[in-house]
C-alpha atoms as a PDB file:
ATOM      1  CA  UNK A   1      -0.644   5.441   8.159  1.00  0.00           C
ATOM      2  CA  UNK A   2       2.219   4.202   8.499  1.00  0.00           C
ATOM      3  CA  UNK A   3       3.622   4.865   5.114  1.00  0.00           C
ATOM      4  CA  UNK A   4       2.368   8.642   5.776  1.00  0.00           C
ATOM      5  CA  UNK A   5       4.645   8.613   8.840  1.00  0.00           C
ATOM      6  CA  UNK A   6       7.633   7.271   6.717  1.00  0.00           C
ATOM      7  CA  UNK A   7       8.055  10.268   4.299  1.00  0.00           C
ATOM      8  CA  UNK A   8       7.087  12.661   7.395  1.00  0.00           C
ATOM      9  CA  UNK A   9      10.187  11.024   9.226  1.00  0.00           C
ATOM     10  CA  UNK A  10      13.839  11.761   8.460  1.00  0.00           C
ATOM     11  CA  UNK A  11      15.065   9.540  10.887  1.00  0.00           C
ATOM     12  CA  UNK A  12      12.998   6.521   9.614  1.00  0.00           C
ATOM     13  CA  UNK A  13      15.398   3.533   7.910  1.00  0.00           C
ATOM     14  CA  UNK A  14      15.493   2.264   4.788  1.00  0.00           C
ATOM     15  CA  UNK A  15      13.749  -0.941   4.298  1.00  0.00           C
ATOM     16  CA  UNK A  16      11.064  -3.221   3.410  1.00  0.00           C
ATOM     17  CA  UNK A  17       8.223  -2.875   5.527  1.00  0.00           C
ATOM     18  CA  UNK A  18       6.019  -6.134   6.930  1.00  0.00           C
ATOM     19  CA  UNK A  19       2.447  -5.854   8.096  1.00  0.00           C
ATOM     20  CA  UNK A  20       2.863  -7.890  11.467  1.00  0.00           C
ATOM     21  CA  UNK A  21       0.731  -8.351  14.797  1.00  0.00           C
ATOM     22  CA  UNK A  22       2.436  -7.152  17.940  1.00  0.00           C
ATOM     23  CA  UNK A  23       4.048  -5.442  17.196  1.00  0.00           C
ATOM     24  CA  UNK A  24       1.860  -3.676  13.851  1.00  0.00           C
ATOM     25  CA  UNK A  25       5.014  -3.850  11.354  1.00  0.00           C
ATOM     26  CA  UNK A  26       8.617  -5.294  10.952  1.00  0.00           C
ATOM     27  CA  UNK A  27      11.206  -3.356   8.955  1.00  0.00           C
ATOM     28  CA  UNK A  28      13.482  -5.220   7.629  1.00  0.00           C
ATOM     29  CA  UNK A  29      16.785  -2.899   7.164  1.00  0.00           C
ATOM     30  CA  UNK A  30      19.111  -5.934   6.147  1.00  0.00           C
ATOM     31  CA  UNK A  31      19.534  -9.571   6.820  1.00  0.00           C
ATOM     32  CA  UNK A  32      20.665  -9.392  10.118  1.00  0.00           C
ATOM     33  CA  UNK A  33      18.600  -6.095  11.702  1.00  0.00           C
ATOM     34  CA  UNK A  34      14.811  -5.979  12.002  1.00  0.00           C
ATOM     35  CA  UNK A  35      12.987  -3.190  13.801  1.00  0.00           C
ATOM     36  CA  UNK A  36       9.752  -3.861  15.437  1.00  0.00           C
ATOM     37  CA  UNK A  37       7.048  -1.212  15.092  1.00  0.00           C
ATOM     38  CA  UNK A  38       3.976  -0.093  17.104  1.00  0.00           C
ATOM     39  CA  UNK A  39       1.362   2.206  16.234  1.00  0.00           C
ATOM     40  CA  UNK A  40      -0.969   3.710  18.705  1.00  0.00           C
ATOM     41  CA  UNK A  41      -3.675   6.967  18.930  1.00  0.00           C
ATOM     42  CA  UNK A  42      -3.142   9.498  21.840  1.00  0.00           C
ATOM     43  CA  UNK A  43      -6.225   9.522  23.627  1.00  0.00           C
ATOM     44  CA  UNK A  44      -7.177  12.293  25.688  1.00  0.00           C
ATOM     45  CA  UNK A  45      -7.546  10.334  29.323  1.00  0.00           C
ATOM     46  CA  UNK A  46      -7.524  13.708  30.348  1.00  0.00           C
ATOM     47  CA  UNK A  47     -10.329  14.939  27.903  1.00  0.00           C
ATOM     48  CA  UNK A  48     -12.136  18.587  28.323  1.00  0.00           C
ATOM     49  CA  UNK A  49     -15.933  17.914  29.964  1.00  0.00           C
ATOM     50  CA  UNK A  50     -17.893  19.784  26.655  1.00  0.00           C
ATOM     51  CA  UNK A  51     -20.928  21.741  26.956  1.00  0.00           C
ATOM     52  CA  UNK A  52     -24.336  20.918  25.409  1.00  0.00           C
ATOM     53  CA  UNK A  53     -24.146  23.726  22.376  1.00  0.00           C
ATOM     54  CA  UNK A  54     -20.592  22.132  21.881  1.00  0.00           C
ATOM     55  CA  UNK A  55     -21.411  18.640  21.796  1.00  0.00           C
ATOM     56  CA  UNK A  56     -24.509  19.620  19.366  1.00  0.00           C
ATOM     57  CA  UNK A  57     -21.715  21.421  17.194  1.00  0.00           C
ATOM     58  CA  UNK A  58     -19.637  18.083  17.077  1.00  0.00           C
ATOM     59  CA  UNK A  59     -22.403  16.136  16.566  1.00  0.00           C
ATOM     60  CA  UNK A  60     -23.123  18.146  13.550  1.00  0.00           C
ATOM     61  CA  UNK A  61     -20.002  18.051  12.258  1.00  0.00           C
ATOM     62  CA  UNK A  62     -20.249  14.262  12.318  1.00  0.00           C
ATOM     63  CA  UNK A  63     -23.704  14.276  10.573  1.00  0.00           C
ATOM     64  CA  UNK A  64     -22.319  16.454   7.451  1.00  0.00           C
ATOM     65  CA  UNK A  65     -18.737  14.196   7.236  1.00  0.00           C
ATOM     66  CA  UNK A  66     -20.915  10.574   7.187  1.00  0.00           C
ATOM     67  CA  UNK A  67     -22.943  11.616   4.608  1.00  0.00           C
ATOM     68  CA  UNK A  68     -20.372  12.934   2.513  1.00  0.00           C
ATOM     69  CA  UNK A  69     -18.468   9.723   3.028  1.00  0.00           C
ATOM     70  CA  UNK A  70     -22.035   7.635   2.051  1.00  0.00           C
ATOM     71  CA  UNK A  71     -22.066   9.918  -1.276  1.00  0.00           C
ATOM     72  CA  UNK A  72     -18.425   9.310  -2.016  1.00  0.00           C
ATOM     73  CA  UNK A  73     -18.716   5.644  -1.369  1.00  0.00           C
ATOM     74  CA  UNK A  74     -21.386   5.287  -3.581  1.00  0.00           C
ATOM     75  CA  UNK A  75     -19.592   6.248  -6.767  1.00  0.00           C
ATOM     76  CA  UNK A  76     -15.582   5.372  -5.927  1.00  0.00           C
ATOM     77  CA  UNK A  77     -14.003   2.623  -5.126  1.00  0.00           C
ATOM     78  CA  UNK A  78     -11.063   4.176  -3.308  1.00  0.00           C
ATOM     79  CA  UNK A  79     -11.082   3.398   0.470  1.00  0.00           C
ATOM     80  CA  UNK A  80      -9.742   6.732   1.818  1.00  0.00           C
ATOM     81  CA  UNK A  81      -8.948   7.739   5.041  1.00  0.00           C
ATOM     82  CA  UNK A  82      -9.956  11.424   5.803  1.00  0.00           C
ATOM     83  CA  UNK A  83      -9.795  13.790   8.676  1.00  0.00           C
ATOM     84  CA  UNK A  84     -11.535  17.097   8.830  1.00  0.00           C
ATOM     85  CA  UNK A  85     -10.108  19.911  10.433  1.00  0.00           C
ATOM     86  CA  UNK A  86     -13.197  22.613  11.990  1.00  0.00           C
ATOM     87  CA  UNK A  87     -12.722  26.295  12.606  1.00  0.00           C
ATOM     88  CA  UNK A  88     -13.920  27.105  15.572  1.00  0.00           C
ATOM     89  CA  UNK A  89     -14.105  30.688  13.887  1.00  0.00           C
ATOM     90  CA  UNK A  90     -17.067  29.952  11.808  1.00  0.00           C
ATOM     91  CA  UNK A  91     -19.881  28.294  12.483  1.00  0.00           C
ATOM     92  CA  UNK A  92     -21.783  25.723  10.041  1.00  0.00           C
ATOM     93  CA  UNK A  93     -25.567  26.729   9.129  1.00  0.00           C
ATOM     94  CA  UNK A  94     -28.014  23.682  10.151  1.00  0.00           C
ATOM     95  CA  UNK A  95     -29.949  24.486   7.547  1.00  0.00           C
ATOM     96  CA  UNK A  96     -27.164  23.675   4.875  1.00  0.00           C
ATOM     97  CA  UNK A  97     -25.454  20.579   6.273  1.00  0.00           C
ATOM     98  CA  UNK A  98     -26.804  18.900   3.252  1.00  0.00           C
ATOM     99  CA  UNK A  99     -25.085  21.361   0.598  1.00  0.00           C
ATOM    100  CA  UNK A 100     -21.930  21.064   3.188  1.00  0.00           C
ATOM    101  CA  UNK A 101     -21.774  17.653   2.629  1.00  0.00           C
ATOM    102  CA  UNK A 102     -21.785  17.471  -1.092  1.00  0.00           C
ATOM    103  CA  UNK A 103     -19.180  20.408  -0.927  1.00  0.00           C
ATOM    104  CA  UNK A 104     -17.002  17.930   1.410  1.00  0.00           C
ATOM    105  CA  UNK A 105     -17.234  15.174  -1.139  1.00  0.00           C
ATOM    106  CA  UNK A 106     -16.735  16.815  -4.311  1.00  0.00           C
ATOM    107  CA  UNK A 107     -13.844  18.921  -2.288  1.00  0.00           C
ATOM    108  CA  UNK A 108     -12.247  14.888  -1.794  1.00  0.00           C
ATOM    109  CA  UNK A 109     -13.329  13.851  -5.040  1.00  0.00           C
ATOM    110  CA  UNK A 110     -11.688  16.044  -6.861  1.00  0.00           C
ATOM    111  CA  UNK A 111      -8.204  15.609  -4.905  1.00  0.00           C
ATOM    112  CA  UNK A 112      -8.104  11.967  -5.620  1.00  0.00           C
ATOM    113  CA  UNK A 113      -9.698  11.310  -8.818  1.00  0.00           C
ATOM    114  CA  UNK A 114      -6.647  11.527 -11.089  1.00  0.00           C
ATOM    115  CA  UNK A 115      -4.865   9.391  -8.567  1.00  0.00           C
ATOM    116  CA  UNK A 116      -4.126   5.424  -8.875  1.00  0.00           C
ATOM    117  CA  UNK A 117      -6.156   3.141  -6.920  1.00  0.00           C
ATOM    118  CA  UNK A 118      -3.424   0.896  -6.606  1.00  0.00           C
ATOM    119  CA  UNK A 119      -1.044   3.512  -4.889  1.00  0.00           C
ATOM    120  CA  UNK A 120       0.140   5.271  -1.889  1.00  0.00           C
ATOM    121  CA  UNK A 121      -0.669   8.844  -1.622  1.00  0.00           C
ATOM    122  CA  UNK A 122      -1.773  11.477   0.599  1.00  0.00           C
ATOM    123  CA  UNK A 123      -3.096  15.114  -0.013  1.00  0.00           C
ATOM    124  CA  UNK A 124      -3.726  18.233   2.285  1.00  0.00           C
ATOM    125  CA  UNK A 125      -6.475  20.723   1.412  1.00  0.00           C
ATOM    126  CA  UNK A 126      -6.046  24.552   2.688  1.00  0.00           C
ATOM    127  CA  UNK A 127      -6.741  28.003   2.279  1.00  0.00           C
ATOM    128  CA  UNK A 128      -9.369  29.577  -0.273  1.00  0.00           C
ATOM    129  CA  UNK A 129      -9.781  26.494  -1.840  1.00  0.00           C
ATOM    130  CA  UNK A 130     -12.035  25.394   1.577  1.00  0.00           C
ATOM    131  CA  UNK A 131     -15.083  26.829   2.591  1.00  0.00           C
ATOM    132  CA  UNK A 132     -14.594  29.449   6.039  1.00  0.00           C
ATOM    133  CA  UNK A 133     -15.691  26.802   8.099  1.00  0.00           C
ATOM    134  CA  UNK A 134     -13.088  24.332   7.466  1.00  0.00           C
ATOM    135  CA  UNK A 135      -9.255  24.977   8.244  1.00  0.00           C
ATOM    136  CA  UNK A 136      -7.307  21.964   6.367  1.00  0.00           C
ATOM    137  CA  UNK A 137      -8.595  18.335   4.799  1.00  0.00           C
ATOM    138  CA  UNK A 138      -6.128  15.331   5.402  1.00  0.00           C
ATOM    139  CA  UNK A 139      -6.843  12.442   2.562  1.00  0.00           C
ATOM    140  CA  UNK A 140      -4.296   9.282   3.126  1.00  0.00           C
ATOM    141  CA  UNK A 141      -4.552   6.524   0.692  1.00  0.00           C
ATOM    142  CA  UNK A 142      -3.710   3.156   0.604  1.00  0.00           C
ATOM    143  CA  UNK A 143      -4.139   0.022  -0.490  1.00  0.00           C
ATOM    144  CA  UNK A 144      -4.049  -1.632   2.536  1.00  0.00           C
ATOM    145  CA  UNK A 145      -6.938   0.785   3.659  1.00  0.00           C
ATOM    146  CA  UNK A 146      -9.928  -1.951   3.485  1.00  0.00           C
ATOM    147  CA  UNK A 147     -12.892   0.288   4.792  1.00  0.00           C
ATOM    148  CA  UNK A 148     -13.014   4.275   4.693  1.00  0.00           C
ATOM    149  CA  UNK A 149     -12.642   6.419   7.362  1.00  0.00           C
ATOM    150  CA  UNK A 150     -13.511   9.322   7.701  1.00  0.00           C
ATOM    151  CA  UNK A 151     -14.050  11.700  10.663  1.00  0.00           C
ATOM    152  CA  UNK A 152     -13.284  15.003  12.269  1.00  0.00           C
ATOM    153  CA  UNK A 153      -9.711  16.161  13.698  1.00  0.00           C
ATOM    154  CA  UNK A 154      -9.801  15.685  17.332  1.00  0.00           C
ATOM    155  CA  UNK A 155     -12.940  13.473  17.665  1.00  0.00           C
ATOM    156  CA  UNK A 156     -12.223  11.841  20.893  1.00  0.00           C
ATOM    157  CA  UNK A 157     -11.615  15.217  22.722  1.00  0.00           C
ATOM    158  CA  UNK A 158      -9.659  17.657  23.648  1.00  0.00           C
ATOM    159  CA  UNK A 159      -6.674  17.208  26.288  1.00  0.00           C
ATOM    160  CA  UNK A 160      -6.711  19.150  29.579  1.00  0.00           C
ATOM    161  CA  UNK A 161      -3.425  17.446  30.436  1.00  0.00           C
ATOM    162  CA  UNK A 162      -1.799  16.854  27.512  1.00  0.00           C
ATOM    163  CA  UNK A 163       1.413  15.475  28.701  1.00  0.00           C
ATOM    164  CA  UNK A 164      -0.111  13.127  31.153  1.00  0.00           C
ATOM    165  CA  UNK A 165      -2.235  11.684  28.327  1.00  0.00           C
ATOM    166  CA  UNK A 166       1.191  11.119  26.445  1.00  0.00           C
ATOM    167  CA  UNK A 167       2.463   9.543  29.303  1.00  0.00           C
ATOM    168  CA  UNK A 168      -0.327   7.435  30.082  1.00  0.00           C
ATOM    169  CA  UNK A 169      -0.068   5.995  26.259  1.00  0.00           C
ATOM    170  CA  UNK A 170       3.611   5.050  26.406  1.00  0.00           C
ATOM    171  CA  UNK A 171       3.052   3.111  29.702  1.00  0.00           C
ATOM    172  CA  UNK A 172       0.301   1.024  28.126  1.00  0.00           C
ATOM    173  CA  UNK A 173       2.353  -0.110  25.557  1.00  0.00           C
ATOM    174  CA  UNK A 174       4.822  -0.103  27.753  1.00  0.00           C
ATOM    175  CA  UNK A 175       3.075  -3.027  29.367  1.00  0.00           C
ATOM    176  CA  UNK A 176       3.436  -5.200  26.183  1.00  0.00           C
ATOM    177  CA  UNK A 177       6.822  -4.391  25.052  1.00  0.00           C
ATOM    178  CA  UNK A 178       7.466  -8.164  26.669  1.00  0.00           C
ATOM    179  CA  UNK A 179       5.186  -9.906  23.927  1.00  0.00           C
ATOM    180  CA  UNK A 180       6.612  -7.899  21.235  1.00  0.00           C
ATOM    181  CA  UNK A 181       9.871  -8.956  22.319  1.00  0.00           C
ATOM    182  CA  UNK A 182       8.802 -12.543  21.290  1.00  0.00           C
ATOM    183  CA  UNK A 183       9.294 -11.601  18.166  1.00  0.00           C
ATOM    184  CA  UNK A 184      13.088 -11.183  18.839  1.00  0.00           C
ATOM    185  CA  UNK A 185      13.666  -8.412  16.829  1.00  0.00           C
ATOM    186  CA  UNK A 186      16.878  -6.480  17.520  1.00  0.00           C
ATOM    187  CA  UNK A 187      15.197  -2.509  18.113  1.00  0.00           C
ATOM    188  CA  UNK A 188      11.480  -1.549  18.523  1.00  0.00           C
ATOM    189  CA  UNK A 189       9.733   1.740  18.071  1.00  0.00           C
ATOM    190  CA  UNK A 190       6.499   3.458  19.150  1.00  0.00           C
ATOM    191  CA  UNK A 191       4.689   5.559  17.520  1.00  0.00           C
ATOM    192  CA  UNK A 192       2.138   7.891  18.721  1.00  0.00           C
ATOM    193  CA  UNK A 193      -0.884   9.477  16.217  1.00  0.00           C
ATOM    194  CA  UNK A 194      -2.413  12.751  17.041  1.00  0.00           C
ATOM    195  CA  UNK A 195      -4.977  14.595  14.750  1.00  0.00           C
ATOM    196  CA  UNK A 196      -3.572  17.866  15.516  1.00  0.00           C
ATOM    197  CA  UNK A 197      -1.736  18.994  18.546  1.00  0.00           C
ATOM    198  CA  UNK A 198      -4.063  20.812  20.465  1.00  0.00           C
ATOM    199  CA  UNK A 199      -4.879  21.511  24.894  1.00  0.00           C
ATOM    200  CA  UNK A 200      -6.784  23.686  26.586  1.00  0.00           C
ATOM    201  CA  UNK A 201      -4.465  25.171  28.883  1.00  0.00           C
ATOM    202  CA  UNK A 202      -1.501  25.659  26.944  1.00  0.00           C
ATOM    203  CA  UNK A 203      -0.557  27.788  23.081  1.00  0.00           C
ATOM    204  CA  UNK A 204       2.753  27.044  23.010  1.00  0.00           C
ATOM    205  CA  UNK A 205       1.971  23.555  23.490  1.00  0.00           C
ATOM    206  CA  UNK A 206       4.709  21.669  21.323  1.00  0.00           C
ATOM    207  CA  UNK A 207       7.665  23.236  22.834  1.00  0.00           C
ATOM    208  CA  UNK A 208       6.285  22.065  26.400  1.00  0.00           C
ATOM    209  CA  UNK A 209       5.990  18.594  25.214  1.00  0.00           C
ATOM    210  CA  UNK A 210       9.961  19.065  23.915  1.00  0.00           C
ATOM    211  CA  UNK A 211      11.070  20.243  26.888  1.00  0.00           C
ATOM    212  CA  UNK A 212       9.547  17.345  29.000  1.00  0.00           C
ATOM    213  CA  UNK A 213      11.453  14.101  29.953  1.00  0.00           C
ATOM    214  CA  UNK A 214       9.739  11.188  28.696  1.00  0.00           C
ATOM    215  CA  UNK A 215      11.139   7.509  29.794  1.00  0.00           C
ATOM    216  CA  UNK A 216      10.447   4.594  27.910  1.00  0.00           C
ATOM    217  CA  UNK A 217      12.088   0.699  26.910  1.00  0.00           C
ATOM    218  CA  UNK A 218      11.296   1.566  23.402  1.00  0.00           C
ATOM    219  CA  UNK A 219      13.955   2.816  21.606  1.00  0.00           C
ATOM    220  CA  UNK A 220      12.184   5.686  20.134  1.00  0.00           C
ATOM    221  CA  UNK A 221       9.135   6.941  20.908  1.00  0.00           C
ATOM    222  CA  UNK A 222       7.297  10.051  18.320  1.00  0.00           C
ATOM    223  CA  UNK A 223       4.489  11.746  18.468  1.00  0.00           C
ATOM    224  CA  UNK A 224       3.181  12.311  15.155  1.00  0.00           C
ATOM    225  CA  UNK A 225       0.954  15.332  13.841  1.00  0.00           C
ATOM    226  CA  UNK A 226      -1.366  14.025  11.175  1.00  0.00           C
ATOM    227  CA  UNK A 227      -2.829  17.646  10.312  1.00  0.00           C
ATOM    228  CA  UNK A 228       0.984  19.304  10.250  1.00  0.00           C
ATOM    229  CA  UNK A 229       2.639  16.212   9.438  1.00  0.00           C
ATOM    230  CA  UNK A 230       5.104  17.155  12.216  1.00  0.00           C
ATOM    231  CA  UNK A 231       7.091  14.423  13.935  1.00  0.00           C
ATOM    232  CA  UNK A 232       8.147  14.612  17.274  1.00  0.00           C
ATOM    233  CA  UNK A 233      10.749  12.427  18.713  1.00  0.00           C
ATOM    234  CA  UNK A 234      10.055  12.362  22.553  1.00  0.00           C
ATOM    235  CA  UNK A 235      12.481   9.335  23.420  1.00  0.00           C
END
């Protein structure tokens, strides 16, 4: 992921990135600067209540995506990390979830099987190319990736209070800044994953969240768009 952020970033430094533990990675920039990073998932605190024909939906959805991950598994070796973007246009016909989930696998299949195992790559499906019930396809690879993931855009919910749930993230890290200042590195950053910018209360959602006033110890703080690949610099 954290690759994926780097080429999405202009303002990230040049460096050679660590795998670390509190914070998640060091960049080294030079032999006397070292910037601490953390990586964290915005998670709706303030999540919408959904009703039963919606959670059935979701539940659906989840069916069709684990067993197209279970029939991709079974013949690659790639551990891919995958998020599925829903219409909420279209709906998916019960009765073929089964043909939906080949169609999800060969869709992945076919994006990463010229691709090298041993490399760092992402790909974004949309338009024709996706059946009507599907809006976009997010495939991150990387060899650091030990286990596959995949799962739908937005699985934990969808934020009635969407800057209140940002808040609510930075302050929890904000509560450990101290132990990743062990580490005595000289700046540290936060970064904040979201499948895809999305509340119920609010369309133009992304220019609210600019025009609010976020505080923070970190020295920057983004919010990062997986689906767009948008990154938002918030402190």
């Amino acid at each position: 992921m954290i690759h994926y952020f780097r080429e999405c970033c202009n303002a990230f430094p040049k460096g050679k990135l660590i795998a670390s533990e509190s914070p998640d990675f060091i960049l080294k920039i030079n032999m006397k600067l070292n910037l601490g990073i953390e990586l964290t998932r915005l998670n709706p605190f303030n999540a919408k209540t959904l009703a039963v024909k919606e959670l059935e939906r979701d539940n659906l959805r989840n069916e069709i995506i684990d067993r197209a991950k279970n029939i991709f598994t079974q013949s690659s070796s790639k551990n891919l990390f995958v998020k599925f973007l829903f219409s909420d246009k279209k709906k998916i016909n019960p009765e073929r979830s089964l043909v939906f989930s080949a169609h999800l696998t060969n869709l992945v299949r076919n994006a990463v099987q010229d691709k090298n195992p041993n490399s760092i790559f992402h790909e974004t499906l949309i338009g024709p190319s996706l059946p009507q019930e599907l809006e976009e396809i997010l495939i991150i690879h990387d060899p650091v990736i030990k286990t596959s993931v995949w799962e739908r855009s937005n699985n934990l919910g969808i934020s009635e209070n969407i800057i209140d749930d940002i808040r609510e993230t930075i302050l929890k890290k904000e509560k450990k800044l101290n132990i990743y200042q062990k580490k005595q590195l000289n700046n540290y950053w936060l970064i904040i994953n979201t499948d895809r910018l999305r509340g119920t209360k609010n369309n133009q959602l992304r220019n609210t969240i600019m025009n609010v006033s976020f505080q923070s110890h970190f020295e920057h703080v983004f919010l990062f768009d997986l689906m767009r690949a948008e990154c938002h610099s918030l402190v």
